[in-house]
Protein backbone atom coordinates (compact mmCIF):
# COMPACT_ATOMS: atom_id res chain seq x y z
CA UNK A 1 0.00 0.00 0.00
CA UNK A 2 1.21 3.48 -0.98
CA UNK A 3 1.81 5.65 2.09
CA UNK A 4 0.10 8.32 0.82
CA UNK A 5 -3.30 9.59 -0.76
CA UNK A 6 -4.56 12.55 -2.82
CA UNK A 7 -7.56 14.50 -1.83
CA UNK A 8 -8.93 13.47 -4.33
CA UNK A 9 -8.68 9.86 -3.47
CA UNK A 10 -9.43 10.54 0.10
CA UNK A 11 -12.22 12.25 -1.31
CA UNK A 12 -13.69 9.20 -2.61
CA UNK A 13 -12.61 7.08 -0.03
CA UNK A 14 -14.62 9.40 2.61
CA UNK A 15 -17.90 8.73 0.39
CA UNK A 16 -17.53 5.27 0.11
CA UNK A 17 -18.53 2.03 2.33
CA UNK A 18 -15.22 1.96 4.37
CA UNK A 19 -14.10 5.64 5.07
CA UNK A 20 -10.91 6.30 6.90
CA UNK A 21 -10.85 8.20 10.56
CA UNK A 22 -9.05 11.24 10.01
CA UNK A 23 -6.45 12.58 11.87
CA UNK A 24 -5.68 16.13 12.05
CA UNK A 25 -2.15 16.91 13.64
CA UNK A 26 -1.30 20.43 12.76
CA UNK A 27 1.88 21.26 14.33
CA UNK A 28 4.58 23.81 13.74
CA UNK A 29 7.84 23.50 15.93
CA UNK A 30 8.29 26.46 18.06
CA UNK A 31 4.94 27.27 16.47
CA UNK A 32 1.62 28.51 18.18
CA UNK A 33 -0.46 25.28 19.01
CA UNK A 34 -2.57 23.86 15.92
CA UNK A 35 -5.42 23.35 18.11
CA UNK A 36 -6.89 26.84 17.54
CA UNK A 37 -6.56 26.46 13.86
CA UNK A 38 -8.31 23.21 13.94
CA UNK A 39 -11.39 24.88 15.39
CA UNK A 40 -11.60 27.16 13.12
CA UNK A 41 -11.30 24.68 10.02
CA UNK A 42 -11.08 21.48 9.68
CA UNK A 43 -11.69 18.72 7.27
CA UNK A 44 -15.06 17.35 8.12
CA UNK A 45 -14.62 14.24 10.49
CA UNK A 46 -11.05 15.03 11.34
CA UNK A 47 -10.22 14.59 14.93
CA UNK A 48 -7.19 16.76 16.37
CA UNK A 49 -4.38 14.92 17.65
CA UNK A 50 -1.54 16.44 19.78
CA UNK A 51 1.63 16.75 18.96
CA UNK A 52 3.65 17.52 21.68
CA UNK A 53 1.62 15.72 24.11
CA UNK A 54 -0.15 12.59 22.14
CA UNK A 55 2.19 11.91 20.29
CA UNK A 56 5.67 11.90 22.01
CA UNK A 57 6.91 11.24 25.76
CA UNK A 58 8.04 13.67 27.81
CA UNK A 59 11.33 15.70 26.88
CA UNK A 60 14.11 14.53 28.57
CA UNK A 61 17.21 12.46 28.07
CA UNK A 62 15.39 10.65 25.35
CA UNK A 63 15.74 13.92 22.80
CA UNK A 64 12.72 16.73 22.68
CA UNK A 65 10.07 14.23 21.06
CA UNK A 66 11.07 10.82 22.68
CA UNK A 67 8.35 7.84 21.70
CA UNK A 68 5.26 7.95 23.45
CA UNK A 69 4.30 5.09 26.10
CA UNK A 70 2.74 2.68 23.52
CA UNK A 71 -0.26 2.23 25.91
CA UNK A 72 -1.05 5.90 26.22
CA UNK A 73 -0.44 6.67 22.54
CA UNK A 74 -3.16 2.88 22.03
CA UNK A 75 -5.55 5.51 24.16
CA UNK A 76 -5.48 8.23 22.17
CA UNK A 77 -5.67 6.42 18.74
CA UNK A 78 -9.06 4.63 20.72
CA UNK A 79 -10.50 7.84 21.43
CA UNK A 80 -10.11 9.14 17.48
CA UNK A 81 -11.84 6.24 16.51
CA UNK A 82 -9.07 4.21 15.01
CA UNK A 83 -9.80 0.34 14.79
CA UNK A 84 -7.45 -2.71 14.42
CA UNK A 85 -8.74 -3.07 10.48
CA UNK A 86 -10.01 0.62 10.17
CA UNK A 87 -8.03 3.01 7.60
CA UNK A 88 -6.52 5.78 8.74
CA UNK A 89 -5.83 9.05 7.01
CA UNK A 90 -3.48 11.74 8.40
CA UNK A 91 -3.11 15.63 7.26
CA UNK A 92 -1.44 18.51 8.49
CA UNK A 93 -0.83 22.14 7.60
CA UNK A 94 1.34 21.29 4.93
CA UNK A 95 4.69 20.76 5.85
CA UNK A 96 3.95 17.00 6.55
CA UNK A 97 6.56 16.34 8.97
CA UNK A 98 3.26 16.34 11.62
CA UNK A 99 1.59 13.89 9.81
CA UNK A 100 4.40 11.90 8.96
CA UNK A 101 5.23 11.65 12.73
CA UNK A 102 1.51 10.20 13.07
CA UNK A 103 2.06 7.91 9.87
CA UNK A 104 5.34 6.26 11.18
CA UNK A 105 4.20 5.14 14.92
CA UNK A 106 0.71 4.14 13.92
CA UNK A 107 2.95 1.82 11.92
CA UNK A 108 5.42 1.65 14.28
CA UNK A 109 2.65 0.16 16.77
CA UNK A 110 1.61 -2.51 13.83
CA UNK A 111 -1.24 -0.45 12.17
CA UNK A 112 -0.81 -1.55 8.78
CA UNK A 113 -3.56 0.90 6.97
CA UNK A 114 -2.10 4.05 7.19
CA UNK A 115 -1.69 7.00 5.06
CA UNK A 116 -0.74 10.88 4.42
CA UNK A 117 -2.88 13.26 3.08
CA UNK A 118 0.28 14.46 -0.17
CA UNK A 119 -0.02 17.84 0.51
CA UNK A 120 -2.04 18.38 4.02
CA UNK A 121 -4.73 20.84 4.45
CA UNK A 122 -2.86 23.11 1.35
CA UNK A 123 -4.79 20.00 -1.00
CA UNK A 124 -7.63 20.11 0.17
CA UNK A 125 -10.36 22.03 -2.45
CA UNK A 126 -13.57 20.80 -0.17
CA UNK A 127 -15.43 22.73 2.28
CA UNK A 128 -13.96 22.82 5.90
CA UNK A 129 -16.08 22.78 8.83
CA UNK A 130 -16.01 23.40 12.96
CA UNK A 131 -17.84 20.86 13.89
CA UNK A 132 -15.98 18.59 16.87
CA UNK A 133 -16.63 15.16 15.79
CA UNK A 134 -17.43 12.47 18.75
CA UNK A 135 -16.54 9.36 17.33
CA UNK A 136 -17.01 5.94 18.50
CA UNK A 137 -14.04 4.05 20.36
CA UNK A 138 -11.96 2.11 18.77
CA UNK A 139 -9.91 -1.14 19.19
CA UNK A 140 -6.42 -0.43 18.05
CA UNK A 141 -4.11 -2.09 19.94
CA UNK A 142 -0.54 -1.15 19.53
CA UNK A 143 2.03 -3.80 19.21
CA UNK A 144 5.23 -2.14 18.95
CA UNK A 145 8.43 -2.88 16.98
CA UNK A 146 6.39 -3.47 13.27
CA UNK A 147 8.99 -0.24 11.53
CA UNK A 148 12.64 -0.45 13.05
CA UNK A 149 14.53 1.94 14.83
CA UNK A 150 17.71 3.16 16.09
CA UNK A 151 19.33 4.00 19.75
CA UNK A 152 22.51 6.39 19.78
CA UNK A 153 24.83 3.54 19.66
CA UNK A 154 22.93 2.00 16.71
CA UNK A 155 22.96 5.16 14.96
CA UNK A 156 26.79 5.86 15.63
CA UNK A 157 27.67 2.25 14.20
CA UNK A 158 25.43 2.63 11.01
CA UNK A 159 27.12 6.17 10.38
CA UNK A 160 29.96 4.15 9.84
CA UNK A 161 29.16 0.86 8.28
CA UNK A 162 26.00 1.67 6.20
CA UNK A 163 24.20 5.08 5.88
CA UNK A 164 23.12 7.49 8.24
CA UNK A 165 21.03 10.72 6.86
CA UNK A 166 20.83 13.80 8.36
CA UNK A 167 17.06 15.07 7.28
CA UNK A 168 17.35 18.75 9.11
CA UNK A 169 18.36 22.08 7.36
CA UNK A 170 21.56 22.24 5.66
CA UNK A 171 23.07 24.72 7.96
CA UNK A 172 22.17 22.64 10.69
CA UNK A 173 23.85 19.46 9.76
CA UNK A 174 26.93 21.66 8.49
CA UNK A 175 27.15 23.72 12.31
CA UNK A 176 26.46 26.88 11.22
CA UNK A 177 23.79 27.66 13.08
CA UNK A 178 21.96 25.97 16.29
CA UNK A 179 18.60 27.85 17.20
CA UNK A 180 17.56 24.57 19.41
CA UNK A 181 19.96 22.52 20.91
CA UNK A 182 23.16 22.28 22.62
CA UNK A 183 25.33 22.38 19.91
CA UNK A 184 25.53 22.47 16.23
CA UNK A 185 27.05 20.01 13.91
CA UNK A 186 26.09 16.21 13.01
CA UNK A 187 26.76 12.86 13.61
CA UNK A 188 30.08 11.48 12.38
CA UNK A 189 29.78 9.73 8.92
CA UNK A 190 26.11 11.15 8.69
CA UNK A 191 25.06 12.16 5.57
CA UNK A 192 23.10 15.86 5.20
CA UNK A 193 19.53 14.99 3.21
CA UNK A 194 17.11 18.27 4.17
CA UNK A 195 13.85 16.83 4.20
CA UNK A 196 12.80 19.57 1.80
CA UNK A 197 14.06 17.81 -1.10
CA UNK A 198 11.51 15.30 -0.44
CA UNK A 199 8.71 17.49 -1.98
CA UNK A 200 7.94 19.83 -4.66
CA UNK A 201 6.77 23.39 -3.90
CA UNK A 202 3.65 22.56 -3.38
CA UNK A 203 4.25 20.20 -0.49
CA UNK A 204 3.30 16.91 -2.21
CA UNK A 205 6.13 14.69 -2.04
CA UNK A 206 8.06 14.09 -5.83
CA UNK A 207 6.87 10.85 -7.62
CA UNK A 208 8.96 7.56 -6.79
CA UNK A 209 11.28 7.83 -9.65
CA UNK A 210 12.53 10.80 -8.52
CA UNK A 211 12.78 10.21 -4.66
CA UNK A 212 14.56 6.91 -5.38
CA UNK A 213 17.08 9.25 -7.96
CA UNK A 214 17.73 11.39 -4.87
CA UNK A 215 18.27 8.72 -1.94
CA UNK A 216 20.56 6.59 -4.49
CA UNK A 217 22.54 9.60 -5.18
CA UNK A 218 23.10 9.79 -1.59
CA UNK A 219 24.00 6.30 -1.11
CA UNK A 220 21.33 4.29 -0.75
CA UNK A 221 20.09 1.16 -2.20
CA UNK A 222 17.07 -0.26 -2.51
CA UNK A 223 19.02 -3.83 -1.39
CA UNK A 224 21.75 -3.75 0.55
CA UNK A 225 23.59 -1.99 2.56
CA UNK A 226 21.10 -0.63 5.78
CA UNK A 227 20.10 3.38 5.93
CA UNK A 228 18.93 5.16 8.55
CA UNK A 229 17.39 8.56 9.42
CA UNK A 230 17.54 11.38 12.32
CA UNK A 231 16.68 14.74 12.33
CA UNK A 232 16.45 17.02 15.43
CA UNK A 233 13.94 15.21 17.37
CA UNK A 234 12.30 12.74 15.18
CA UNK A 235 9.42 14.27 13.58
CA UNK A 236 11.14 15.70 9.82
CA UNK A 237 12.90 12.50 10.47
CA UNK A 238 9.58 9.98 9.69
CA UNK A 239 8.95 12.53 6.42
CA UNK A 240 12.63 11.46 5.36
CA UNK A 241 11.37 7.37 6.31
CA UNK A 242 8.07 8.03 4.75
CA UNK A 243 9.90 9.44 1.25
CA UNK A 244 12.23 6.63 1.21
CA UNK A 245 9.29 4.01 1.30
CA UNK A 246 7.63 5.86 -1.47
CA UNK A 247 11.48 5.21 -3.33
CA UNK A 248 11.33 1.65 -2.10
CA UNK A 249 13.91 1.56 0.39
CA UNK A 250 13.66 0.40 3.75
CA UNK A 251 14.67 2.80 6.42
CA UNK A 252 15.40 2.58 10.31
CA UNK A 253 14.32 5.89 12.29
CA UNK A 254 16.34 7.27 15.27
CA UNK A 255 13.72 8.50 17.52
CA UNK A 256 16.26 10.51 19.80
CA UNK A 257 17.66 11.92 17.01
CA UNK A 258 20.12 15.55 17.32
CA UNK A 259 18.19 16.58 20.89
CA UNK A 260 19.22 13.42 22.42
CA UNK A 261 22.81 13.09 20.37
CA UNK A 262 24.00 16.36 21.10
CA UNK A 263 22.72 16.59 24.99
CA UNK A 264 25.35 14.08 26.01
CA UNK A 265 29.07 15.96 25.43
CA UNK A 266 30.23 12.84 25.98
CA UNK A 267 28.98 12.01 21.84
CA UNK A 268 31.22 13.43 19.06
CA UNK A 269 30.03 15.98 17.21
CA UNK A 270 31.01 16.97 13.69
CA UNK A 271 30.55 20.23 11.84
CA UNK A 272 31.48 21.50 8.00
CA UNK A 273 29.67 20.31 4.62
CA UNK A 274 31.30 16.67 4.35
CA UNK A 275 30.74 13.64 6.17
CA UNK A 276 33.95 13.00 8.62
């Protein structure tokens, strides 16, 4: 199944026998809350998920967006609606690195019907509406570990011995600037791949062809050697994971990602335009 749908697809889907719940997870980072936004707008049936709160842990020394507890993230996927067998669709302002985030640990937790609105709310030519929908519980019932993943360790060894990509800005990866965390600079061996060449300007990502043109340029291959993905706190990271699927290559996120990495100075950090 392709991770992601049209509007006009979802369109259809939404009129048919089996219509997906719909997830609305505006988010910006260091952005007012979507939540007001939502209210105002929405696609009709959408439910607003959180982020910040629904769908990561607590910051800590797990990175600023650490996993959610399984159980409480099972909870709020319930509430939405979201069945074992049910469809889900997922939008977001635009950007898709929200509903990308949403995408990857639904699938994550073994939800195998999953997909991204290309494009997020931007797509959208319907009407909107304010309505809060109430929707009937569902039965999801996460079982962890479907879509791999990487700890700091892992991540450090695959730098080295596969491919590592660095989805954040650029100037990030290369040090030059550091508006978040402790320091700038990357991962040794990491590769930088901004997740902004996943997608044209409108926001929808670019067809297969050409994502699979990109991530082979980079280094990776659609058998063989093993790629994984970080960003700053593993949210642009599952848009990188959720491009590369669309190319056909497997990828491994690390949820930690940069805001873990770089809070231990005990980790090596690396700056300038080349891998080290």
């Amino acid at each position: 199944m392709k991770p992601i749908i049209t509007a006009s697809e979802y369109a259809s889907e939404s009129a048919g026998p089996r219509p997906p719940v719909l997830l609305d997870v505006r988010w910006q980072l260091s952005g007012p809350h979507g939540r007001p936004d939502y209210e105002a707008g929405h696609l009709p049936g959408a439910v607003f998920v959180d982020l910040d709160t629904e769908l990561a842990g607590p910051a800590g020394s797990g990175g600023r967006h650490p996993l959610p507890d399984p159980e409480a993230f099972g909870a709020v996927m319930r509430r939405a609606g979201v069945g074992q067998d049910t469809p889900v669709v997922v939008y977001d302002g635009g950007q898709g690195w929200a509903a990308a985030r949403a995408w990857w640990l639904l699938r994550w937790t073994g939800h195998a019907d999953v997909r991204v609105l290309d494009g997020g709310l931007a797509a959208w030519t319907g009407g909107l509406s304010t309505d809060i929908p109430r929707p009937a519980e569902g039965d999801f019932r996460p079982n962890p570990g479907a879509l791999p993943t990487l700890d700091a360790d892992a991540a450090a060894a695959l730098a080295r011995t596969g491919l590592l990509l660095d989805a954040r800005a650029a100037e990030r990866y290369r040090g030059d600037v550091e508006p978040i965390d402790r320091v700038g600079g990357h991962i040794p061996g990491a590769v930088s791949a901004p997740t902004t060449q996943n997608v044209a300007e409108d926001g929808r990502y670019l067809p297969a062809e050409r994502l699979a043109e990109r991530f082979t340029g980079l280094g990776a291959r659609k058998s063989g050697e093993a790629v994984g993905v970080y960003c700053g706190s593993g949210v642009s990271g599952a848009h990188e994971v959720l491009a590369l699927e669309i190319a056909g290559i497997p990828a491994a996120l690390y949820p930690g990602s940069w805001s873990e990495w770089s809070a231990d100075p005990a980790r090596p950090v690396a700056t300038g335009p080349e891998p080290a």
